[in-house]
Every structure is written in structure tokens, then in C-alpha cells.
N, C-alpha and C. Protein backbone atom coordinates (compact mmCIF):
# COMPACT_ATOMS: atom_id res chain seq x y z
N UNK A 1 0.85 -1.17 0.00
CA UNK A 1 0.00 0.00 0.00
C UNK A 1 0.89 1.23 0.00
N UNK A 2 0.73 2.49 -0.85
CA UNK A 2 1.17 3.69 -1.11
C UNK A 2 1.12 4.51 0.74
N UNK A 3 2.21 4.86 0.89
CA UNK A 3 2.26 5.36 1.81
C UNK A 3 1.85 7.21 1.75
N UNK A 4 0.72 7.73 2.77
CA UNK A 4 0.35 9.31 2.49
C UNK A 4 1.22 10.49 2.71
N UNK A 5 1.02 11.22 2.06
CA UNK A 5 1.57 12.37 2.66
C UNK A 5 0.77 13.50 3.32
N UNK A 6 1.29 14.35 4.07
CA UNK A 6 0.58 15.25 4.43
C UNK A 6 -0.57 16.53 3.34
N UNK A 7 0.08 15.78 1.99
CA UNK A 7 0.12 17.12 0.99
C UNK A 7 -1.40 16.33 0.45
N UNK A 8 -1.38 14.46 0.80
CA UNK A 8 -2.45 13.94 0.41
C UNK A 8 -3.67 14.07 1.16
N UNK A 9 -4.08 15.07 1.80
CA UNK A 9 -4.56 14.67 3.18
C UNK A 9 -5.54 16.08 2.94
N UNK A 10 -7.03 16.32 2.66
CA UNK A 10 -7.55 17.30 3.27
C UNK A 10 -7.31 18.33 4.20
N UNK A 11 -6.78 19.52 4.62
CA UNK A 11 -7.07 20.05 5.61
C UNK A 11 -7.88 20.47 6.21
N UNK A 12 -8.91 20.61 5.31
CA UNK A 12 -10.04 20.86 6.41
C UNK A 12 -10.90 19.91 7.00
N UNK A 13 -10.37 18.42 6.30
CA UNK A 13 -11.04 17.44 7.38
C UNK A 13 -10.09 17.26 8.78
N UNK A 14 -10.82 17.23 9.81
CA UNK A 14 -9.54 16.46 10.99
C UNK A 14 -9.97 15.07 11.77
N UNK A 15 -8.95 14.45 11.19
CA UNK A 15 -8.50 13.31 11.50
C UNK A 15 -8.41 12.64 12.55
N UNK A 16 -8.77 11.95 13.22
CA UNK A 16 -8.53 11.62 14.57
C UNK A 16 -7.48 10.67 15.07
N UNK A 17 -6.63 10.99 15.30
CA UNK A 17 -5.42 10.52 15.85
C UNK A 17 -5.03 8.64 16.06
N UNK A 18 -4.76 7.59 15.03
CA UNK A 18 -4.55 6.75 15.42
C UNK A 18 -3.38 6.06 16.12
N UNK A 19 -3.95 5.09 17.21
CA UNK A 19 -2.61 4.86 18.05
C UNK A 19 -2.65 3.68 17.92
N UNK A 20 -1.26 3.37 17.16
CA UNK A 20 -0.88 1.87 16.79
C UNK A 20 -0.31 1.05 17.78
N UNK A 21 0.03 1.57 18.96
CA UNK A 21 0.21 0.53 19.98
C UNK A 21 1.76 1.41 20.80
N UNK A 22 2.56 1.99 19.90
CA UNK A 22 3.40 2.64 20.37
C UNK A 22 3.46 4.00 19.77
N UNK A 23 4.32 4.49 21.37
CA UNK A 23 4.97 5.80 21.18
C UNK A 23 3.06 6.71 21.27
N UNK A 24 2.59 5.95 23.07
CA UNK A 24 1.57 6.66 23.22
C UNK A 24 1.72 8.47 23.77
N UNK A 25 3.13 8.53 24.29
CA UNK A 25 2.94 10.29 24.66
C UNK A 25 2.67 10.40 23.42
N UNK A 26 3.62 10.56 22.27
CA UNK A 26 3.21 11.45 21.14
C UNK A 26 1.97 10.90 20.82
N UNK A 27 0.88 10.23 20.75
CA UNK A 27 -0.57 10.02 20.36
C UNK A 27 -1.53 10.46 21.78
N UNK A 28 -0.76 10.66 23.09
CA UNK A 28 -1.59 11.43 23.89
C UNK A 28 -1.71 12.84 23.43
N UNK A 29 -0.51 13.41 23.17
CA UNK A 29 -0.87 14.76 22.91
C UNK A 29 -1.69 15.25 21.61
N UNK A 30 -1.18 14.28 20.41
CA UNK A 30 -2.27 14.91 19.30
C UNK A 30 -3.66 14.21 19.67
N UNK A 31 -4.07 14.07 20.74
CA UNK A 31 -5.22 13.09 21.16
C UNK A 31 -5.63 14.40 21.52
N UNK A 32 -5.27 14.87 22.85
CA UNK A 32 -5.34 15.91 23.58
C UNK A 32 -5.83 17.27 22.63
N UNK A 33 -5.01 17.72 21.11
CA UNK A 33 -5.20 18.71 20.33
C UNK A 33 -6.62 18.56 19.68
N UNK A 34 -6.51 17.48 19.57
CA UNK A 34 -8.08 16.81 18.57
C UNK A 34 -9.47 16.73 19.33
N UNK A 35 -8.99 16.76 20.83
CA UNK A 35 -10.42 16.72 21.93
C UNK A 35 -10.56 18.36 22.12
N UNK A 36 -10.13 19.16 21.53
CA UNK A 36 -9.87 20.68 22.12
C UNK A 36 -10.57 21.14 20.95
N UNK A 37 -10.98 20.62 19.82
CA UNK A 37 -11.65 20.94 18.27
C UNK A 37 -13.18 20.59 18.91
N UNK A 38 -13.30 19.89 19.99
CA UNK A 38 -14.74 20.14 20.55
C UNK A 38 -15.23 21.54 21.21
N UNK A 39 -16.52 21.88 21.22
CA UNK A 39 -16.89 23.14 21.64
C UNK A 39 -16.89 23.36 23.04
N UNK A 40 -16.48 24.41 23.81
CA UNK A 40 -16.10 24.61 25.10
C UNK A 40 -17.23 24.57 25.76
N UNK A 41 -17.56 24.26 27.29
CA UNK A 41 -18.93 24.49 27.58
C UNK A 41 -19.21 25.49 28.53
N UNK A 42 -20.55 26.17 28.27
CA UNK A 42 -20.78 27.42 28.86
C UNK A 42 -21.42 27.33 30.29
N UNK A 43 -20.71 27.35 31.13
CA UNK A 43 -20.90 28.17 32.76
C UNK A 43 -22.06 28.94 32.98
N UNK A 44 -22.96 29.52 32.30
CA UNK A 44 -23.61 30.62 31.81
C UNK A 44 -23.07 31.91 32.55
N UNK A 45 -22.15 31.86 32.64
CA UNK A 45 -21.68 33.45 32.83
C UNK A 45 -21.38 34.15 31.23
N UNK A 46 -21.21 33.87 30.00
CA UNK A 46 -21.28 33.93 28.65
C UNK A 46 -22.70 34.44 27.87
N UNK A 47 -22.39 35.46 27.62
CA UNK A 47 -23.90 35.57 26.14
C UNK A 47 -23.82 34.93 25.44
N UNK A 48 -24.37 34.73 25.10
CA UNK A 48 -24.54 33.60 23.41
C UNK A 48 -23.41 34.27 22.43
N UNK A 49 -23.56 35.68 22.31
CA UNK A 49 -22.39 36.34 21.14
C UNK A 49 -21.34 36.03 21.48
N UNK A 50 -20.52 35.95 23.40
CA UNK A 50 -19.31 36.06 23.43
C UNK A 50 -19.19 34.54 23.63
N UNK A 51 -19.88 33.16 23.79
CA UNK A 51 -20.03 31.83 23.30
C UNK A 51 -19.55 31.73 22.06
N UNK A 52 -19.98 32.13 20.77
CA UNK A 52 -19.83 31.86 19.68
C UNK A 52 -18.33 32.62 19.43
N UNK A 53 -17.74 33.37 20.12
CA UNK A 53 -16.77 34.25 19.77
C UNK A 53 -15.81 33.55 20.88
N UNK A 54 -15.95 32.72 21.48
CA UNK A 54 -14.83 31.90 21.87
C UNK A 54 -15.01 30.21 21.53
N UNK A 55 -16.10 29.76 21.15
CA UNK A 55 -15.99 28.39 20.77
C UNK A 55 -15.44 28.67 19.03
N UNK A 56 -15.59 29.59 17.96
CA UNK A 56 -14.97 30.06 17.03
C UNK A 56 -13.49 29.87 17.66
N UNK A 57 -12.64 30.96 18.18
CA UNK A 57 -11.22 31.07 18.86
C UNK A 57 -10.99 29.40 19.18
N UNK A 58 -11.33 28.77 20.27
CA UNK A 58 -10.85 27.65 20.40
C UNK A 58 -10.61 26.83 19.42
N UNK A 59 -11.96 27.06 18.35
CA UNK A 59 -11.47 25.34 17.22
C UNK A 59 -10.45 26.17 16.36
N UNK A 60 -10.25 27.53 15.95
CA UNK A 60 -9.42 28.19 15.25
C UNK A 60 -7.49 27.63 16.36
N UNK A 61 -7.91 27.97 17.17
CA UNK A 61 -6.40 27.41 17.75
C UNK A 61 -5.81 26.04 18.05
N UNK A 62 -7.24 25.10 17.62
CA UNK A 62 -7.28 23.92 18.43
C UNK A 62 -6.94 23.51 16.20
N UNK A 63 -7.05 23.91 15.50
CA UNK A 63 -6.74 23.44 14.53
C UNK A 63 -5.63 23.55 14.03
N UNK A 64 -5.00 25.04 14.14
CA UNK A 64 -3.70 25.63 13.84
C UNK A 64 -2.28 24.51 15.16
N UNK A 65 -3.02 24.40 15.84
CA UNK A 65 -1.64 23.56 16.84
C UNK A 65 -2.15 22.14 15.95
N UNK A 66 -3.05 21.17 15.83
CA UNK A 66 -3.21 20.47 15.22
C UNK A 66 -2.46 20.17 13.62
N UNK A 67 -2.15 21.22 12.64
CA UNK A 67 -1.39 21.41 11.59
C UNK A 67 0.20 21.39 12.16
N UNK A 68 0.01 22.11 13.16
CA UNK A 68 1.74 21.82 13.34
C UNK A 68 2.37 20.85 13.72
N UNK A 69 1.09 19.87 14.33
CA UNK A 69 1.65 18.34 14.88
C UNK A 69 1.77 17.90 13.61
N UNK A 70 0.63 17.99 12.67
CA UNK A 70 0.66 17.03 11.57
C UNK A 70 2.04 16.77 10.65
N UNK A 71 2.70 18.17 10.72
CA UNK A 71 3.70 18.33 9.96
C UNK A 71 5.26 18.56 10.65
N UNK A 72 5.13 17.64 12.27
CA UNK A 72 6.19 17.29 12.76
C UNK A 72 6.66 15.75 13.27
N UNK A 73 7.57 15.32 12.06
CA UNK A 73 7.95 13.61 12.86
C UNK A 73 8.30 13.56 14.12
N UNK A 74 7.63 12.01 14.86
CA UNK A 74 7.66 11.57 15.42
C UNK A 74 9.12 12.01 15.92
N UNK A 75 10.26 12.07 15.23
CA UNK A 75 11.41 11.98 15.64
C UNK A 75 11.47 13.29 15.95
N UNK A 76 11.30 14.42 15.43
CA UNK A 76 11.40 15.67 15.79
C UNK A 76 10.49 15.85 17.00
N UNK A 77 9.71 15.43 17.34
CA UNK A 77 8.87 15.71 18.55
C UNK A 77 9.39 15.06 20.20
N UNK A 78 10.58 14.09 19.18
CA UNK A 78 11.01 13.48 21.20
C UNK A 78 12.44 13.96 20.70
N UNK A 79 12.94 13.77 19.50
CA UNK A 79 14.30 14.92 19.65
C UNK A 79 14.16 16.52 20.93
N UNK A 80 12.77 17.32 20.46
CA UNK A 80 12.87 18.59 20.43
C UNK A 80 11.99 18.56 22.30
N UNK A 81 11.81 17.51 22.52
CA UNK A 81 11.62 17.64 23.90
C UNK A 81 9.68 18.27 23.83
N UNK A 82 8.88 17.72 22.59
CA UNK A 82 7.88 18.29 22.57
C UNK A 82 6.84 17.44 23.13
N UNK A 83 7.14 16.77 24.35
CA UNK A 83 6.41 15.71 25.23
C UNK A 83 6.02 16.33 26.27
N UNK A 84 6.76 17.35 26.70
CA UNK A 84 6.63 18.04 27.86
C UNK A 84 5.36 18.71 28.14
């Protein structure tokens, strides 16, 4: 089977993180990025406008850190100490 690249890959779908059995920190944390693309929940101390103006912000940041995992190896991520 043809192995993917990142370049093959939708971005605007997101993917949910498979964990093949090893090297679970690095699949905890893009686990962790991918549960954060869910909508935050409201306390009701929030209006509905400033709700929508931070569940917007969250999946906007929760996607952009998500792209940067996508496009860092495994090896660069326990080289660079990005477990922490």
C-alpha cells in the first residue's frame, strides 16, 4: 500500500489521531489537540455572542496547533523535547 503524505490529506477534514500501539505520549498529545476541536462548555456566565466568539477562537487554535503536529515527525517531537 502507497504510503500518504501530508500534501495527500484534506485540511479541512480532521482526522482523529490513530494509536498503533506505540509511542503513546506522542498520540496522547495529538489526542489531547483533537479533543480541544470540541466546543467549550458554557458556565452561563457567557452571552450567546461572546459563546460563539470563543468556541470560534478555540477550534481556530485547536486546529492551527493540530497542523503543526501534523507536519512534525515523530522523531522531531522526542528529539525537540515536545512531550513536555
Amino acid at each position: 500500500m502507497a504510503s500518504k503524505t501530508n500534501e495527500d490529506v484534506d485540511s479541512s477534514v480532521v482526522l482523529t489521531p490513530f494509536f498503533d500501539g506505540a509511542d503513546f505520549e506522542y498520540w496522547k498529545i495529538r489526542m489531547r489537540t483533537h479533543l480541544k476541536t470540541e466546543e467549550p462548555e458554557n458556565d452561563g456566565e457567557l452571552t450567546t455572542t461572546e459563546m460563539k466568539n470563543l468556541e470560534a477562537k478555540y477550534r481556530q487554535d485547536a486546529k492551527a496547533l493540530s497542523k503543526i503536529e501534523m507536519g512534525v515527525s515523530r522523531a522531531y517531537f522526542a528529539k525537540n523535547n515536545c512531550y513536555l
